[in-house]
C-alpha atoms as a PDB file:
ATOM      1  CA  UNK A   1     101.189 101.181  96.026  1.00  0.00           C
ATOM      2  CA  UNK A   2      98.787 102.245  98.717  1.00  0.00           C
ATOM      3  CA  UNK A   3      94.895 101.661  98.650  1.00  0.00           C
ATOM      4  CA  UNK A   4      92.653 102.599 101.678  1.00  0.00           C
ATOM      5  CA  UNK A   5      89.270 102.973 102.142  1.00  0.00           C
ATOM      6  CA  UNK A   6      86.918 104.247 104.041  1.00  0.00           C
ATOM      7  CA  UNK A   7      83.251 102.517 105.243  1.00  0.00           C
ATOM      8  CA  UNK A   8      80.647 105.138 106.421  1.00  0.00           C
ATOM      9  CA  UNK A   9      77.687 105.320 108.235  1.00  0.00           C
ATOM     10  CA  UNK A  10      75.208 108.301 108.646  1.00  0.00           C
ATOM     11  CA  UNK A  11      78.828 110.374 108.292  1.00  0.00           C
ATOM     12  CA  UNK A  12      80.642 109.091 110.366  1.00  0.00           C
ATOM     13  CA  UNK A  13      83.506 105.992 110.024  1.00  0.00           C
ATOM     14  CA  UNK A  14      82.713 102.529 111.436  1.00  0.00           C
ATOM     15  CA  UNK A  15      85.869 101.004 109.485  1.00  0.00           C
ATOM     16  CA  UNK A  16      89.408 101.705 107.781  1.00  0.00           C
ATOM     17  CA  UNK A  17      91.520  99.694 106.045  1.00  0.00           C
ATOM     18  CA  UNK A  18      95.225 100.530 104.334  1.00  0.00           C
ATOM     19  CA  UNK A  19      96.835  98.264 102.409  1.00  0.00           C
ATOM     20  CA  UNK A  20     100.368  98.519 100.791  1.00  0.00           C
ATOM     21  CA  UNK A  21     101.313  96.719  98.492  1.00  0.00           C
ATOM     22  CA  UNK A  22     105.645  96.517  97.469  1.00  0.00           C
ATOM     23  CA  UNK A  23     106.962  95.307  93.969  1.00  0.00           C
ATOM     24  CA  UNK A  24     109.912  94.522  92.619  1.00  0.00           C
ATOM     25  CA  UNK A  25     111.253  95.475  89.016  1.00  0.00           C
ATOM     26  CA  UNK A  26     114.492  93.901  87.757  1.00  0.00           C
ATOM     27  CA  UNK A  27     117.263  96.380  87.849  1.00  0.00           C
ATOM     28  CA  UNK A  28     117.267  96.810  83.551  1.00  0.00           C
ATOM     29  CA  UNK A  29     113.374  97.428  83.598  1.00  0.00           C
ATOM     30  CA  UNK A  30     113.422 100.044  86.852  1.00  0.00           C
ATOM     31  CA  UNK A  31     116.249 101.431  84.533  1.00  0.00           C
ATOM     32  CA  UNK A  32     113.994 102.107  81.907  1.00  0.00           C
ATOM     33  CA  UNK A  33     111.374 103.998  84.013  1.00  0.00           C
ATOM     34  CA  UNK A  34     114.556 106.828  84.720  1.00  0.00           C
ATOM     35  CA  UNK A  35     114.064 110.149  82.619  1.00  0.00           C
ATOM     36  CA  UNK A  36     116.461 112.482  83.621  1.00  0.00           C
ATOM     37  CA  UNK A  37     116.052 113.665  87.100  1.00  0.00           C
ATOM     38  CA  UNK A  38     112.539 111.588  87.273  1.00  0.00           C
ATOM     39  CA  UNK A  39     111.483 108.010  87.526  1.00  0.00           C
ATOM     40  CA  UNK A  40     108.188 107.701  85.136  1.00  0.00           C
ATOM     41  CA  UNK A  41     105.977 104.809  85.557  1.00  0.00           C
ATOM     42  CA  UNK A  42     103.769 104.241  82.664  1.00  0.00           C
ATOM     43  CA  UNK A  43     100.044 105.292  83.015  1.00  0.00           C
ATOM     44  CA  UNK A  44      98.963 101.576  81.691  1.00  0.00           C
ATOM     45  CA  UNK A  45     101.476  99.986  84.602  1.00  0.00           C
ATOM     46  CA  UNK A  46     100.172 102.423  87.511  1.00  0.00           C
ATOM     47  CA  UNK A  47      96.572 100.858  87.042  1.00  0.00           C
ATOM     48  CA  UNK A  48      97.494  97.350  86.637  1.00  0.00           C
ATOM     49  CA  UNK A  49      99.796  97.722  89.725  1.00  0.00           C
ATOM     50  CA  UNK A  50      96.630  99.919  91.511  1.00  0.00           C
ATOM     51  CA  UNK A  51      93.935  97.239  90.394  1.00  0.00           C
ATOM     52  CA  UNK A  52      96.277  94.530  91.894  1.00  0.00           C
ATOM     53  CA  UNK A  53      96.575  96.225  95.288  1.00  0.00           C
ATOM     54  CA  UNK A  54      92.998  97.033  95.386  1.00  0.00           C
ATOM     55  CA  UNK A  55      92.115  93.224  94.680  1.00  0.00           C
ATOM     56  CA  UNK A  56      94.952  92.382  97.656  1.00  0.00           C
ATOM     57  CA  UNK A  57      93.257  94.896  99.942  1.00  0.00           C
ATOM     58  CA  UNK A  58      89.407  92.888  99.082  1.00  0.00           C
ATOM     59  CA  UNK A  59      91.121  89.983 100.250  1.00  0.00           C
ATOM     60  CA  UNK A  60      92.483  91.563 103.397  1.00  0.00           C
ATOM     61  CA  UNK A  61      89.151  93.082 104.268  1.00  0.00           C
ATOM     62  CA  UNK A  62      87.375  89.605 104.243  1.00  0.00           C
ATOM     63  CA  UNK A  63      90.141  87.883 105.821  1.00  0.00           C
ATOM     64  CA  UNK A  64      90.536  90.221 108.933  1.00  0.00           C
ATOM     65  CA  UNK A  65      86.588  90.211 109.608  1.00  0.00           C
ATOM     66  CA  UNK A  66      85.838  86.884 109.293  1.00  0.00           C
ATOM     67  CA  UNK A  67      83.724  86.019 111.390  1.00  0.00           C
ATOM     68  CA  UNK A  68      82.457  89.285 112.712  1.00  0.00           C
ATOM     69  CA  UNK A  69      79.569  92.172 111.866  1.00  0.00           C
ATOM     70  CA  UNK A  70      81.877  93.460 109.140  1.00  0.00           C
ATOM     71  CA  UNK A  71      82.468  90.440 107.060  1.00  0.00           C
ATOM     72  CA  UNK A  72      79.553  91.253 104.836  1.00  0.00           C
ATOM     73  CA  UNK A  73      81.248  94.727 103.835  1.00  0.00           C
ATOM     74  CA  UNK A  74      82.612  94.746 100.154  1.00  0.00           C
ATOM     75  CA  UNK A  75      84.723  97.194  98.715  1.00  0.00           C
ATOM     76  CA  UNK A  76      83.299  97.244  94.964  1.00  0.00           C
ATOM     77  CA  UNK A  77      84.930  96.467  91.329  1.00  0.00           C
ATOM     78  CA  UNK A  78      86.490  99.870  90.749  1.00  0.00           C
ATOM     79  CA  UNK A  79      87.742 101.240  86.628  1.00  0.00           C
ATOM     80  CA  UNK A  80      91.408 102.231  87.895  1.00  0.00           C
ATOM     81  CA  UNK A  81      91.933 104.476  84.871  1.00  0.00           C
ATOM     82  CA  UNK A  82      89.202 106.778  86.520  1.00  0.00           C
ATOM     83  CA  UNK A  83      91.802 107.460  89.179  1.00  0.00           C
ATOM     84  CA  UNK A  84      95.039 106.921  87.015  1.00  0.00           C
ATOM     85  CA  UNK A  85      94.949 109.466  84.191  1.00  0.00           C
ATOM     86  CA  UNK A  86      98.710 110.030  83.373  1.00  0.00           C
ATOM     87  CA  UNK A  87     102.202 108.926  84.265  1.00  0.00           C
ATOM     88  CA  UNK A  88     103.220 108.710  87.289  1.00  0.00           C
ATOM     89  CA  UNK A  89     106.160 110.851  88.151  1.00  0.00           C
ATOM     90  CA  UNK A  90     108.978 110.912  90.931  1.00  0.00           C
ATOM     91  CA  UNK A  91     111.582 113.634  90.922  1.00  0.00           C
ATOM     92  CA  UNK A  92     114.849 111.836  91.845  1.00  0.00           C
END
């Protein structure tokens, strides 16, 4: 799960950051995601898993400008199911 964002100023960008975030699923549950010729993660999972990646990528963003200009830039609480509004859905 990737989350960047984007900090502007009068239109133009003064800072990016992209964070990725890798899980791990036992073999029996990734198993259970497989339909067919797709893998489907469940809507509910995709914004938990979102949510935690956006909470890593917070942390990231205050660690890597401590102590700079930048370290008072937040990136807000955000409702991930306004983003996540189905599935997700690989074809395999």
């Amino acid at each position: 799960v990737s989350a960047e964002f984007a900090f502007l100023h009068n239109d133009s960008t003064f800072l990016i950051i992209e964070v990725s975030c890798y899980y791990a699923f036992r073999p029996e549950s990734w198993e259970s995601f497989r339909m067919q010729d797709k893998i489907v993660i469940p809507k509910r999972l995709a914004i938990h898993l979102a949510f935690l990646t956006v909470g890593t990528t917070r942390g990231v963003l205050h660690a890597k400008t401590e102590n700079s200009a930048y370290n008072g830039f937040v990136i807000p609480l955000m409702d991930m199911s306004n983003y996540i509004k189905d599935d997700v859905v690989w074809e395999v």
